[in-house]
C-alpha atoms as a PDB file:
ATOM      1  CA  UNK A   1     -22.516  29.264 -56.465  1.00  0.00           C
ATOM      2  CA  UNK A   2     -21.133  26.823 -54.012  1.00  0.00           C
ATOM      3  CA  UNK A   3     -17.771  25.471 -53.889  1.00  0.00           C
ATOM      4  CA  UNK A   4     -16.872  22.140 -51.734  1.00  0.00           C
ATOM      5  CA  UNK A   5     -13.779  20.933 -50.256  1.00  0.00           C
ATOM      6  CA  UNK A   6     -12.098  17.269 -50.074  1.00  0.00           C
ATOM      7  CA  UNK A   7     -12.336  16.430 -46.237  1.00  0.00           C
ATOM      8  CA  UNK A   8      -9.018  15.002 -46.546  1.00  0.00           C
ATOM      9  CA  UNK A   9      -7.046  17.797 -49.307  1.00  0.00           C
ATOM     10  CA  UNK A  10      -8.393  21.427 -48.664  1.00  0.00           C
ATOM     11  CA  UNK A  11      -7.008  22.082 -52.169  1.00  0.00           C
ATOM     12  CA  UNK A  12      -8.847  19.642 -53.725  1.00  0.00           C
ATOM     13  CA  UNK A  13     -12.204  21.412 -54.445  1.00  0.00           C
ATOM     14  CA  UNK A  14     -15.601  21.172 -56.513  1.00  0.00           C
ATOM     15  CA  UNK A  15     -18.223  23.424 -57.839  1.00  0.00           C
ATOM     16  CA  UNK A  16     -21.553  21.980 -57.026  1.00  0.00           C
ATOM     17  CA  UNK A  17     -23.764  24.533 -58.037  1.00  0.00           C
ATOM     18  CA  UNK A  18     -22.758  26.421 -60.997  1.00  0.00           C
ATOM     19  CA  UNK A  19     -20.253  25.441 -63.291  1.00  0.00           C
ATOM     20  CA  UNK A  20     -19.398  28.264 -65.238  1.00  0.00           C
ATOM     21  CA  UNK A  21     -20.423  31.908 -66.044  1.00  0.00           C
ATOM     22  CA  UNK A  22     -22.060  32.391 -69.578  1.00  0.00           C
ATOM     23  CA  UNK A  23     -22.646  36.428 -70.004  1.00  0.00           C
ATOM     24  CA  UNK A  24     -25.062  37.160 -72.499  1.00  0.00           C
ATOM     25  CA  UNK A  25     -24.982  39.381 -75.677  1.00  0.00           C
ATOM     26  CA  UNK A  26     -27.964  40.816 -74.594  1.00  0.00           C
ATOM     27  CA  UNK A  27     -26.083  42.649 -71.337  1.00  0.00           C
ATOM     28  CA  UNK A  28     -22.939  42.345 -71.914  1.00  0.00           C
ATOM     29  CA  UNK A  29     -22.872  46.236 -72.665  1.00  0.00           C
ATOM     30  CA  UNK A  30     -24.227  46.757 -69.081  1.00  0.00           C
ATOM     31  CA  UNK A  31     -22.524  44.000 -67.231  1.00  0.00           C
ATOM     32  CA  UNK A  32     -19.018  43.870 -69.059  1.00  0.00           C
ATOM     33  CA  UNK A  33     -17.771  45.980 -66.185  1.00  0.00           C
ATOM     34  CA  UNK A  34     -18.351  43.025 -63.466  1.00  0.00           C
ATOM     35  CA  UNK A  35     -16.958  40.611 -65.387  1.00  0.00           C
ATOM     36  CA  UNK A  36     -13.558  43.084 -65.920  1.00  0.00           C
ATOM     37  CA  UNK A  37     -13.362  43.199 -62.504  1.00  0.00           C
ATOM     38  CA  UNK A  38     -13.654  39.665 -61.153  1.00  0.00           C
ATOM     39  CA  UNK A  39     -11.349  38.825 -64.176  1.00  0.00           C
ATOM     40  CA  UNK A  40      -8.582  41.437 -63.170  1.00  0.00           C
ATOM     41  CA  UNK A  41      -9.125  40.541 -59.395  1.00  0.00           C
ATOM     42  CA  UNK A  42      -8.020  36.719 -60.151  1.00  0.00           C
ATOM     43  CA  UNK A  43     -11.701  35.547 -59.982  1.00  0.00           C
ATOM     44  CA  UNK A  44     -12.522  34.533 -63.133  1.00  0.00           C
ATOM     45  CA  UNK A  45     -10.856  33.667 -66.431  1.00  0.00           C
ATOM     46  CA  UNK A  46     -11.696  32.350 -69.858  1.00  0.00           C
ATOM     47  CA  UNK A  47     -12.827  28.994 -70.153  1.00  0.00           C
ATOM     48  CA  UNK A  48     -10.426  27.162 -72.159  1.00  0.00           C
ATOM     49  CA  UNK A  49     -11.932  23.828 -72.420  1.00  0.00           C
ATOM     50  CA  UNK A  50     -14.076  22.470 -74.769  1.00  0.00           C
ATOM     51  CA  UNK A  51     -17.576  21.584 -73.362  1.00  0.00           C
ATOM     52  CA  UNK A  52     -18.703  18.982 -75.356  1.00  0.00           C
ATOM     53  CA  UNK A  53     -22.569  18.922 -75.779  1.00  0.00           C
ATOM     54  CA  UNK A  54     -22.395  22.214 -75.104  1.00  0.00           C
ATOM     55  CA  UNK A  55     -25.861  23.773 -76.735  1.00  0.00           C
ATOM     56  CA  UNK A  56     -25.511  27.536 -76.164  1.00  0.00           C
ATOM     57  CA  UNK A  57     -25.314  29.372 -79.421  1.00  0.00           C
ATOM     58  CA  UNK A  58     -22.304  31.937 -79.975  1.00  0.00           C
ATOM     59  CA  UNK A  59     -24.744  34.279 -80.743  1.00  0.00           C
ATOM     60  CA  UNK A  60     -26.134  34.844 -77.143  1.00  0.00           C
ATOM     61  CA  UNK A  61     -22.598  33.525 -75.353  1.00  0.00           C
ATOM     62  CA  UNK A  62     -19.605  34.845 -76.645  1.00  0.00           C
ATOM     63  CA  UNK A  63     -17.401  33.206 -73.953  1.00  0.00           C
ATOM     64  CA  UNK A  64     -17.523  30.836 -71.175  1.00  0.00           C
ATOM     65  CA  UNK A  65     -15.738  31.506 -67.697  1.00  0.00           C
ATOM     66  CA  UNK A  66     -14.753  29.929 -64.840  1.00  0.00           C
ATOM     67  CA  UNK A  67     -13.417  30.399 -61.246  1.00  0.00           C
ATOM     68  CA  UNK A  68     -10.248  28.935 -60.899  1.00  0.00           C
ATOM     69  CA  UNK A  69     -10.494  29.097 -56.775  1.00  0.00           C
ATOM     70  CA  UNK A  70     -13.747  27.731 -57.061  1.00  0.00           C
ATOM     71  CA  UNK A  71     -17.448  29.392 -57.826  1.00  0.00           C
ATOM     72  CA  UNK A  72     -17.534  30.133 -54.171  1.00  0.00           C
ATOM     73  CA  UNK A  73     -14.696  32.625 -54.417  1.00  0.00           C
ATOM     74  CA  UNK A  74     -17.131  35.235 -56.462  1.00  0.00           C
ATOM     75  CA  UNK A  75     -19.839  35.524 -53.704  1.00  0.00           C
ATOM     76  CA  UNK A  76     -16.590  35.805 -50.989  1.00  0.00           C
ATOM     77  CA  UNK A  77     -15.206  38.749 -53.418  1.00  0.00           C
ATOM     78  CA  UNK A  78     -18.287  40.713 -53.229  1.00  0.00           C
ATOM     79  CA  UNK A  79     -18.981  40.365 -49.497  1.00  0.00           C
ATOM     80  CA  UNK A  80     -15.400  41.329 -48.807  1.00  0.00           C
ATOM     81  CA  UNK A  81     -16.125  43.828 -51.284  1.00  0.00           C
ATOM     82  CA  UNK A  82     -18.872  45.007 -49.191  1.00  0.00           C
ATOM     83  CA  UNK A  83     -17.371  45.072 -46.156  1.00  0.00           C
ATOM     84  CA  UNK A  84     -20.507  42.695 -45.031  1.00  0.00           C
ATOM     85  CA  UNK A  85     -20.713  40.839 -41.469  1.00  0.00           C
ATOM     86  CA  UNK A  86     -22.173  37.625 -42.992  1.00  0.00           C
ATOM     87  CA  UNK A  87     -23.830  34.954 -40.915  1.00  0.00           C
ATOM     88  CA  UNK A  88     -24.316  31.407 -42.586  1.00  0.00           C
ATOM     89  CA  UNK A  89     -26.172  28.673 -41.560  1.00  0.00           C
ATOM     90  CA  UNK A  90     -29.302  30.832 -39.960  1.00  0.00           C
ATOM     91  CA  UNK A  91     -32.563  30.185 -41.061  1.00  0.00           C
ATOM     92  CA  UNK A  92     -35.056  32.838 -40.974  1.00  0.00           C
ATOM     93  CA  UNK A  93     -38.649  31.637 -39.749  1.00  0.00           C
ATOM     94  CA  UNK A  94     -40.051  34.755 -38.759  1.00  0.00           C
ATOM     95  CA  UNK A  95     -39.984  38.188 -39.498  1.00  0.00           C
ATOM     96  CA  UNK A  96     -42.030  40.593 -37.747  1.00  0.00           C
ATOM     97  CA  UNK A  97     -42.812  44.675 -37.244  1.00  0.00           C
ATOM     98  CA  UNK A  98     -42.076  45.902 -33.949  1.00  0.00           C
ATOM     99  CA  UNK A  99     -41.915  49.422 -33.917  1.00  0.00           C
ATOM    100  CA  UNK A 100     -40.608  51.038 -37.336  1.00  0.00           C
ATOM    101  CA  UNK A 101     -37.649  47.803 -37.178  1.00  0.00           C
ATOM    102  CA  UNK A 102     -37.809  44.583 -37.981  1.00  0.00           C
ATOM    103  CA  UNK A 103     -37.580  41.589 -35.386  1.00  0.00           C
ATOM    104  CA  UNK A 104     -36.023  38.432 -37.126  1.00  0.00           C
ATOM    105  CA  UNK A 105     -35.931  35.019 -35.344  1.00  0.00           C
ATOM    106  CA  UNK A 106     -34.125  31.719 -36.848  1.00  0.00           C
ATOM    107  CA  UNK A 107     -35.013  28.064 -36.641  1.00  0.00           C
ATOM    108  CA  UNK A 108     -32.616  28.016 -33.687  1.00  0.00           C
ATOM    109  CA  UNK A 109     -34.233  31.206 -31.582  1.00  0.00           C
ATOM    110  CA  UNK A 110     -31.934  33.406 -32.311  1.00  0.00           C
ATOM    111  CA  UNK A 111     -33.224  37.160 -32.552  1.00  0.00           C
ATOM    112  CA  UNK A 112     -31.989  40.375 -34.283  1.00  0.00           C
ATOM    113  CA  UNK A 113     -33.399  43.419 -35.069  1.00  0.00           C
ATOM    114  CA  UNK A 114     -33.061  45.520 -38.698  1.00  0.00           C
ATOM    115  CA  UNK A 115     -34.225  48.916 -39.739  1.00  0.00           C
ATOM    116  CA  UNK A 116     -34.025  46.833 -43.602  1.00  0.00           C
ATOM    117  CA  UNK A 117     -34.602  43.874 -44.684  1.00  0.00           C
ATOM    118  CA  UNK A 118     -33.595  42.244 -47.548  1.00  0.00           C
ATOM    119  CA  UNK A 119     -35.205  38.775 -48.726  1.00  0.00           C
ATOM    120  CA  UNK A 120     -33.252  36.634 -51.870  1.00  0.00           C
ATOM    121  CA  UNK A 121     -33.594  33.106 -50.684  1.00  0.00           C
ATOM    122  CA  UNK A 122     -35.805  31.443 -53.290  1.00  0.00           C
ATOM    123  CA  UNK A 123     -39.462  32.092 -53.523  1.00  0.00           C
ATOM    124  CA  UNK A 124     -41.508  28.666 -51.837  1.00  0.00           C
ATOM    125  CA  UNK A 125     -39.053  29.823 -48.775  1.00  0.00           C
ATOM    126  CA  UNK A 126     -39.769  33.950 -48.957  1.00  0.00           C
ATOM    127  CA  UNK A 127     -43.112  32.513 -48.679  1.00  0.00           C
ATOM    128  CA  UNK A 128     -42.491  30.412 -45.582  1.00  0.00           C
ATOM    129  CA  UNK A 129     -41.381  32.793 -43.166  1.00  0.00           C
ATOM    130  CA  UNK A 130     -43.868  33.625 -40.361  1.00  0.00           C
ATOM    131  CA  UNK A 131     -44.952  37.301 -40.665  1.00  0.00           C
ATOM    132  CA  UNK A 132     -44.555  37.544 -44.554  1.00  0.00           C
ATOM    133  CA  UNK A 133     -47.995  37.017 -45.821  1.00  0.00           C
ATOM    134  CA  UNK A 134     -49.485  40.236 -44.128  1.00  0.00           C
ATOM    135  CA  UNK A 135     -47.020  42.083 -46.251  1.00  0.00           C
ATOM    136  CA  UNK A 136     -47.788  40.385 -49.394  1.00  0.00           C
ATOM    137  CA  UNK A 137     -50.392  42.122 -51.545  1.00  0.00           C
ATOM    138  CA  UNK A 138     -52.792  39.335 -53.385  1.00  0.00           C
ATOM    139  CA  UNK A 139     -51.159  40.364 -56.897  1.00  0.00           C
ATOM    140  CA  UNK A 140     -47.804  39.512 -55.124  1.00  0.00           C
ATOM    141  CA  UNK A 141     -48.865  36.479 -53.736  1.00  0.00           C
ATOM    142  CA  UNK A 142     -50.209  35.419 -57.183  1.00  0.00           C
ATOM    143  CA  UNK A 143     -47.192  36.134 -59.153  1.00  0.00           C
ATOM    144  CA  UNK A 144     -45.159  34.712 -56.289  1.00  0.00           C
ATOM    145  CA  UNK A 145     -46.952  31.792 -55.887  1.00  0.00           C
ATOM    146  CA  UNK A 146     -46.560  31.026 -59.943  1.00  0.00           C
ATOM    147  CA  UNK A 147     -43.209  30.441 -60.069  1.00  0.00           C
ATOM    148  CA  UNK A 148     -41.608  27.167 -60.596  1.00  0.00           C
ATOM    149  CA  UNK A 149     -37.986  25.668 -60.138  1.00  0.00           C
ATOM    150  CA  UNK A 150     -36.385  22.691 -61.742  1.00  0.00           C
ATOM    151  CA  UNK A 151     -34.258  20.743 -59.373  1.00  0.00           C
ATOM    152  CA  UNK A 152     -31.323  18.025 -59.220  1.00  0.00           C
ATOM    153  CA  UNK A 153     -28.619  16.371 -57.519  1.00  0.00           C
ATOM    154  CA  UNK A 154     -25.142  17.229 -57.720  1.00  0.00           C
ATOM    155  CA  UNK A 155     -22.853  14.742 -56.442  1.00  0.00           C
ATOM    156  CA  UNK A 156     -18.979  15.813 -56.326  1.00  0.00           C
ATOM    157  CA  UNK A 157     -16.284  13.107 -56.148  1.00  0.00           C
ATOM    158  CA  UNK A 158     -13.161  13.988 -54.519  1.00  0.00           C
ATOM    159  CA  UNK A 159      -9.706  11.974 -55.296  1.00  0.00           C
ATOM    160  CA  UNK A 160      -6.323  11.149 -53.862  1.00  0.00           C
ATOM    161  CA  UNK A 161      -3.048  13.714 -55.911  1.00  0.00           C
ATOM    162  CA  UNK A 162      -1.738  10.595 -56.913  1.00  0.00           C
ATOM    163  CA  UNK A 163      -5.017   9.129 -58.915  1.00  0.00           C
ATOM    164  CA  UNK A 164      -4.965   9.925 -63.113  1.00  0.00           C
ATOM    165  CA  UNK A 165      -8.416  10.331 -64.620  1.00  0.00           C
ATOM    166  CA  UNK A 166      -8.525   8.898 -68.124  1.00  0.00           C
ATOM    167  CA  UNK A 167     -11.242  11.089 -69.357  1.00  0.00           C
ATOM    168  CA  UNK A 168     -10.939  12.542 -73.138  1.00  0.00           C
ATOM    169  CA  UNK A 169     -12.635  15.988 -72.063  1.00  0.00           C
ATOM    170  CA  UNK A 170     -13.138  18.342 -69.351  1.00  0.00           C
ATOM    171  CA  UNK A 171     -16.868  18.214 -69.485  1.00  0.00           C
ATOM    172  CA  UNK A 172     -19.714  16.698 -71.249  1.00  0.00           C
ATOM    173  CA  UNK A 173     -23.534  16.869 -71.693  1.00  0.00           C
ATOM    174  CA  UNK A 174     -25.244  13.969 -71.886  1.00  0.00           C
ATOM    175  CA  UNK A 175     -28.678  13.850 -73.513  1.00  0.00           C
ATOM    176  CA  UNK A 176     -29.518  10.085 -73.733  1.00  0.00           C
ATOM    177  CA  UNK A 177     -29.341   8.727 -70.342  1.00  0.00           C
ATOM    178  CA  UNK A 178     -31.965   9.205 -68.015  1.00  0.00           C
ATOM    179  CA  UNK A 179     -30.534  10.044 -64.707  1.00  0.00           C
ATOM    180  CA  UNK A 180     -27.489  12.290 -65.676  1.00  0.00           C
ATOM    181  CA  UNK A 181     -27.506  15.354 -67.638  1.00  0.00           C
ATOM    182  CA  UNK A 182     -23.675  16.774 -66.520  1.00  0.00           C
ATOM    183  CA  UNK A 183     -19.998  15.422 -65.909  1.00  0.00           C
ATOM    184  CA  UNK A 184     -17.081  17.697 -65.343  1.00  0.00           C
ATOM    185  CA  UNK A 185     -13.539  17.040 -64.231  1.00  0.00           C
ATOM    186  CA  UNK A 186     -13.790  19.889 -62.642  1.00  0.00           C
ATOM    187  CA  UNK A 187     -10.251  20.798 -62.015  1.00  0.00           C
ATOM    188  CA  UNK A 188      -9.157  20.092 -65.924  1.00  0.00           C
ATOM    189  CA  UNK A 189     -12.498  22.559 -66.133  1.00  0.00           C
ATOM    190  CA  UNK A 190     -11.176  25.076 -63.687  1.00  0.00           C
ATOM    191  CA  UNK A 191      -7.358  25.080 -65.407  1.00  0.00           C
ATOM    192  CA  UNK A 192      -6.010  23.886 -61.950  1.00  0.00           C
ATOM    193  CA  UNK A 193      -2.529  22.996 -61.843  1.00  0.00           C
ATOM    194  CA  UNK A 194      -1.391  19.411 -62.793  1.00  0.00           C
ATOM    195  CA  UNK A 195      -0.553  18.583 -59.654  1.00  0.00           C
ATOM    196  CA  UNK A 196      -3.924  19.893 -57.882  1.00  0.00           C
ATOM    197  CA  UNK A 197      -6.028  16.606 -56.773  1.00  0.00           C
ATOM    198  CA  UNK A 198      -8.343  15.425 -59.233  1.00  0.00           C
ATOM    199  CA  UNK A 199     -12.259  15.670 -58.881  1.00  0.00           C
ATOM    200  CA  UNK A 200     -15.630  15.071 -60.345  1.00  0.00           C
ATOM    201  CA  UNK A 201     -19.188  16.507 -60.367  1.00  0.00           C
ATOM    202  CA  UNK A 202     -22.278  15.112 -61.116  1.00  0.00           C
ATOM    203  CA  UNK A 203     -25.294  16.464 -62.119  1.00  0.00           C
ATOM    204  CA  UNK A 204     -28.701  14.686 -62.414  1.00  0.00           C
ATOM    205  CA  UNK A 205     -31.415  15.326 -65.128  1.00  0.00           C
ATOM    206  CA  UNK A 206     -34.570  17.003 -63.766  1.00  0.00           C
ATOM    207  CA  UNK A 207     -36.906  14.686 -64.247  1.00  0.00           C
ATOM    208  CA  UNK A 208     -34.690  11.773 -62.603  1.00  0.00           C
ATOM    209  CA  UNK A 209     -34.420  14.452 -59.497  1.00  0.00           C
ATOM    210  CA  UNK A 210     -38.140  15.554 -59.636  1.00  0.00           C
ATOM    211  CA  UNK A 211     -39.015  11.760 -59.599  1.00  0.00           C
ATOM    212  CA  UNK A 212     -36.314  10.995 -56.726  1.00  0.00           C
ATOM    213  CA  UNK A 213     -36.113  14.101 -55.015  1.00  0.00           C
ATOM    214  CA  UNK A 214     -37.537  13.613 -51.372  1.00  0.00           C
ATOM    215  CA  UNK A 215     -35.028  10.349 -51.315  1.00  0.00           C
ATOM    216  CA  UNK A 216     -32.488  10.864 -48.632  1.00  0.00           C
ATOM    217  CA  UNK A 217     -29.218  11.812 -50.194  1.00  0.00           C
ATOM    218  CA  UNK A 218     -27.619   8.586 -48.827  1.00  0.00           C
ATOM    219  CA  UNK A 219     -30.674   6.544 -50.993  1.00  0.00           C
ATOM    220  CA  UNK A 220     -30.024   8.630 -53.764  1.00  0.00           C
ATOM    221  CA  UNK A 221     -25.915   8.748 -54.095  1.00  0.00           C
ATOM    222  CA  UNK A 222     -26.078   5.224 -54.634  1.00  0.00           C
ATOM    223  CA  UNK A 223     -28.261   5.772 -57.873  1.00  0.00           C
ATOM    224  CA  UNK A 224     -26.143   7.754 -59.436  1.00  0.00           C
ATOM    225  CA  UNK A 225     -22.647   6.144 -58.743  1.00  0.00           C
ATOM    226  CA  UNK A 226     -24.468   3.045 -60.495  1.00  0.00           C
ATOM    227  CA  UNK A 227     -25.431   5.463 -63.860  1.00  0.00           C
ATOM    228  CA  UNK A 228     -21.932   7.202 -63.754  1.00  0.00           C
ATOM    229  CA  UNK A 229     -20.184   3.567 -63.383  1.00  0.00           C
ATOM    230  CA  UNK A 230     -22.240   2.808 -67.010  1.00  0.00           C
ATOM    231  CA  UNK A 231     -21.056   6.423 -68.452  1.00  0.00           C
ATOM    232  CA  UNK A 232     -17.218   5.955 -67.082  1.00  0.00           C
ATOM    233  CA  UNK A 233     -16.665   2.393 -66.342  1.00  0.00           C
ATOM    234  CA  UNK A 234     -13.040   2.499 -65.631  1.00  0.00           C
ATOM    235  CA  UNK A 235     -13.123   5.322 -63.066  1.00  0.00           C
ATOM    236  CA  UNK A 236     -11.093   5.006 -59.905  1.00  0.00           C
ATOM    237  CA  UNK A 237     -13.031   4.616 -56.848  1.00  0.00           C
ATOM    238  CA  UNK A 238     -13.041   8.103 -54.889  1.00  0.00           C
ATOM    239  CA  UNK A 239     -11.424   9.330 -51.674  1.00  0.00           C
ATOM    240  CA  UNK A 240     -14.263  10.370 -50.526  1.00  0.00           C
ATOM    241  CA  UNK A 241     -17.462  11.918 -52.095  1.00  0.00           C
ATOM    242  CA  UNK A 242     -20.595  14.428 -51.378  1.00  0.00           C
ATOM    243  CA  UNK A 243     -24.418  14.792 -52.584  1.00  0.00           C
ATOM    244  CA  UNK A 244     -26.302  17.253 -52.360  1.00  0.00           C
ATOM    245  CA  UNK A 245     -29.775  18.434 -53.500  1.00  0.00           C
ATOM    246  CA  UNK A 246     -30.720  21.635 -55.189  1.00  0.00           C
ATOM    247  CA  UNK A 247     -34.595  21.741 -54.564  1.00  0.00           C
ATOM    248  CA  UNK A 248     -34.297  24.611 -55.789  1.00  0.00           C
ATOM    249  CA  UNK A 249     -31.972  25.367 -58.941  1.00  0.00           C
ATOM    250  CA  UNK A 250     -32.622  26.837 -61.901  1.00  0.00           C
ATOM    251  CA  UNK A 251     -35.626  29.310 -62.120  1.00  0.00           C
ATOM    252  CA  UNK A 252     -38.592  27.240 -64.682  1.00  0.00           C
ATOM    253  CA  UNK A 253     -41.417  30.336 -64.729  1.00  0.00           C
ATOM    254  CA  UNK A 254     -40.397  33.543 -62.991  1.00  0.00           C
ATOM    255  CA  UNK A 255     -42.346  36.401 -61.915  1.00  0.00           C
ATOM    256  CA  UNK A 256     -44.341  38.282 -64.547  1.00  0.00           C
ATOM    257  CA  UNK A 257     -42.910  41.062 -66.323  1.00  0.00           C
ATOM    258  CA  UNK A 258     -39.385  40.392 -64.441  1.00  0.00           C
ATOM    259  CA  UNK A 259     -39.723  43.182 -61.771  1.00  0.00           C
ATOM    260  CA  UNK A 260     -36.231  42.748 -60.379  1.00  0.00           C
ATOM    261  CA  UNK A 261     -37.695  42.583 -57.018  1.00  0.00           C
ATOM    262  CA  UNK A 262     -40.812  43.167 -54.917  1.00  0.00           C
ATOM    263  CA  UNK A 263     -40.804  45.956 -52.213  1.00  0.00           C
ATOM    264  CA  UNK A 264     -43.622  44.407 -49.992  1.00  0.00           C
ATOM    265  CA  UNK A 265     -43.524  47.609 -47.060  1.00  0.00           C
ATOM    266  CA  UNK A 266     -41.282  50.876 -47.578  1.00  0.00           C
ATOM    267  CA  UNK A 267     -41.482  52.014 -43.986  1.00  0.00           C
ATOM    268  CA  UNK A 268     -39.110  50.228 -42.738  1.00  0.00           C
ATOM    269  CA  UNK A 269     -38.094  48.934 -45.766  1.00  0.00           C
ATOM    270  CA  UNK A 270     -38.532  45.046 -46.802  1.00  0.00           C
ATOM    271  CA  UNK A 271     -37.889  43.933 -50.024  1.00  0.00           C
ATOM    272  CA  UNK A 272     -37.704  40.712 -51.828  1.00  0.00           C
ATOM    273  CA  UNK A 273     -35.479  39.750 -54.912  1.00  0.00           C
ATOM    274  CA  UNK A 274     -33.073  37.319 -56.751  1.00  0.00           C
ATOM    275  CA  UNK A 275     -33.145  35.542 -59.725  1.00  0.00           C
ATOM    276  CA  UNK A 276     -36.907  34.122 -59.630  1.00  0.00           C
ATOM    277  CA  UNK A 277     -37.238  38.106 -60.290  1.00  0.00           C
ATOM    278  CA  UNK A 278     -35.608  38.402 -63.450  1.00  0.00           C
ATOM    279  CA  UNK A 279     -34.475  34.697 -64.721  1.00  0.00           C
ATOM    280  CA  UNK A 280     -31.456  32.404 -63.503  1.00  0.00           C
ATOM    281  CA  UNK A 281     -27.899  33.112 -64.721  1.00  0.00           C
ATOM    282  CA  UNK A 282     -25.529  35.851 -63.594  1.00  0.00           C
ATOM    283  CA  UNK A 283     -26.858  38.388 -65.427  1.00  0.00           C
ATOM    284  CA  UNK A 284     -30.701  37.756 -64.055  1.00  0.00           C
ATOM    285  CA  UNK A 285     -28.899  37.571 -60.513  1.00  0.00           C
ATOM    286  CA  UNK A 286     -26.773  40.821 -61.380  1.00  0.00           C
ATOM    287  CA  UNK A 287     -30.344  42.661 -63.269  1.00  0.00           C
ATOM    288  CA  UNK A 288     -32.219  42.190 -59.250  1.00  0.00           C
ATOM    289  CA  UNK A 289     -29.537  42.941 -57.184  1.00  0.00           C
ATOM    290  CA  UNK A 290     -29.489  46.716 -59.229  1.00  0.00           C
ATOM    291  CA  UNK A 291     -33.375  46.748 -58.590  1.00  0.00           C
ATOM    292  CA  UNK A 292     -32.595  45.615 -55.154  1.00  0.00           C
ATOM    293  CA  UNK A 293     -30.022  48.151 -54.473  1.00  0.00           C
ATOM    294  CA  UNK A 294     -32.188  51.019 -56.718  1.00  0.00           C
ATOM    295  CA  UNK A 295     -35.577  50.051 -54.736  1.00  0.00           C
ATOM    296  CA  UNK A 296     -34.179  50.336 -51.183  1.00  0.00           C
ATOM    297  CA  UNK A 297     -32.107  53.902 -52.209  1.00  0.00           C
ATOM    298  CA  UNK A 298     -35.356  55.379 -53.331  1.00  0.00           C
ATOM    299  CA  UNK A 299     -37.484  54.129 -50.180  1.00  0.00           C
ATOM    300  CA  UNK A 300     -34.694  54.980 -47.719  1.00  0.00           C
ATOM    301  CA  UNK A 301     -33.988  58.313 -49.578  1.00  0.00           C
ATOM    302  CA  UNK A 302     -37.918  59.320 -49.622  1.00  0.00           C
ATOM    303  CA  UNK A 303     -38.934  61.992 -47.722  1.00  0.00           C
ATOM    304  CA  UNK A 304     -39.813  60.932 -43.704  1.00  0.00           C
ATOM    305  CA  UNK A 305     -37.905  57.978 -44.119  1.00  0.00           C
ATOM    306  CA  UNK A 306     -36.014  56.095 -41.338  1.00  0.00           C
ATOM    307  CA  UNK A 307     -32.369  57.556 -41.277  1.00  0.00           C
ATOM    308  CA  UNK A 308     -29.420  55.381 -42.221  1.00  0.00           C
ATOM    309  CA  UNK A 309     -26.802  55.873 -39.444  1.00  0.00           C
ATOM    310  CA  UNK A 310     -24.188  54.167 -38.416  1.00  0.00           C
ATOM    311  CA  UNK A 311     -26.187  51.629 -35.872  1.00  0.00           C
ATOM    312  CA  UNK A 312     -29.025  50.968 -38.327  1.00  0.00           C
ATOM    313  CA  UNK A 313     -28.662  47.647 -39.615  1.00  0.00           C
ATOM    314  CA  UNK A 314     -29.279  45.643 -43.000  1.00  0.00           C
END
């Protein structure tokens, strides 16, 4: 869920990541409530475009939304939400038990200490942190080890208030080319305001990614301006544009039996989840973060536990 930004027009944005939010029949009893929420906050609203190639059947979908401030702007609401100190741009390498805490040191050297931890990032990189593998019981590792991502490119192209965009729809599948799968004029997809600065994302098939993906982005980009020129052959050349890769996207094969999460030690607490645990949408992102939250209550609240005061940190 990752929204980007026009270096030269703040308001001209792009959803890179996901496009839209696709509830399915099968929770919508138990996850209605989130969706009235970030709908009544301003978040979200009804998708009102048509999606053409659109395969979903309106028996598991009922409705389609969007952000209109960007797919970013849900994962802001719930930190705010929170209350959450966040930290971006640290990456874990090791995590080790000193003591009943947990010492955690990034790429960069920095150190902190937690009486819980929390792992969601996705699995291959759970599994790369120094210190994990002690805590991971050969089942785990087995189950862990099984799962398997798809991956792609999404490459968002940003343009100047002034530009038009003759395109007929807001978004399209495409199922006969071999390098892209997605289009989306993503703020005719998002509802924005006419006067809002156009934009574009790209998004590449798997197997065009899998067979491409350790090209640097600035090999790649050129690849699939070339296939999008064929697709859209009067588009306007771009301000400016952006690639990125999703090694990891959508979950392929998750773990077995979809746990939720994994508690890998209870005292202190360290627990690992997301959507590899259940399957990759909202609602398998929404089903782990309950296990999450229900997992760490139970081992916190268990007799001889570590208290939870007001210096003990997540």
């Amino acid at each position: 869920m990752s929204t980007s930004r026009s270096p030269a027009n703040s308001s001209c944005i792009a959803d890179v990541g996901a496009q839209y939010i696709s509830p399915s029949s099968k929770y919508w009893k138990d996850h209605k409530r989130y969706i009235d929420e970030l709908s009544s906050s301003g978040i979200l609203e009804p998708l009102q475009a048509t999606i053409e190639g659109d395969r979903s059947s309106r028996d598991d979908v009922s409705q389609h939304w969007v952000a209109s401030l960007g797919i970013g702007s849900m994962v802001k609401y719930f930190f705010k939400k929170a209350d959450a100190q966040v930290f971006t741009g640290c990456e874990l390498s090791s995590l080790q038990l000193e003591g009943n805490a947990w010492q955690a040191t990034t790429k960069d050297g920095a150190n902190e200490t937690f009486n819980a931890v929390v792992l969601t990032m996705p699995v291959p990189q759970i599994l790369a942190v120094e210190g994990i593998s002690k805590f991971v019981s050969e089942d785990q590792d087995r189950q862990l080890r099984a799962v398997q991502y798809s991956s792609r490119y999404a490459l968002a192209l940003f343009y100047d208030a002034k530009v038009t965009l003759d395109i007929p729809w807001a978004a399209k599948y495409f199922y006969d080319t071999p390098c892209i799968r997605f289009v989306s004029v993503d703020n005719v997809k998002r509802q924005a305001h006419s006067s809002i600065a156009p934009s574009i994302v790209v998004h590449t098939s798997v197997p065009f990614t899998m067979e491409h993906v350790d090209l640097s982005l600035s090999e790649v980009e050129p690849l699939i301006m070339s296939s999008l020129s064929e697709l859209l052959p009067n588009l306007p050349t771009p301000a400016s544009t952006k690639c990125h890769r999703w090694r990891y996207s959508q979950v392929h094969h998750g773990v077995e039996g979809s746990p939720g999460c994994f508690v890998l030690c209870e005292d202190p607490p360290l627990l690992a989840g997301g959507d590899a645990f259940v399957h990759s949408n909202l609602d398998g992102c929404i089903e782990s973060a309950r296990s999450i939250s229900d997992a760490l209550a139970a081992v916190m609240n268990a007799p001889g536990a570590p208290s939870c005061g007001a210096d003990n940190k997540l």
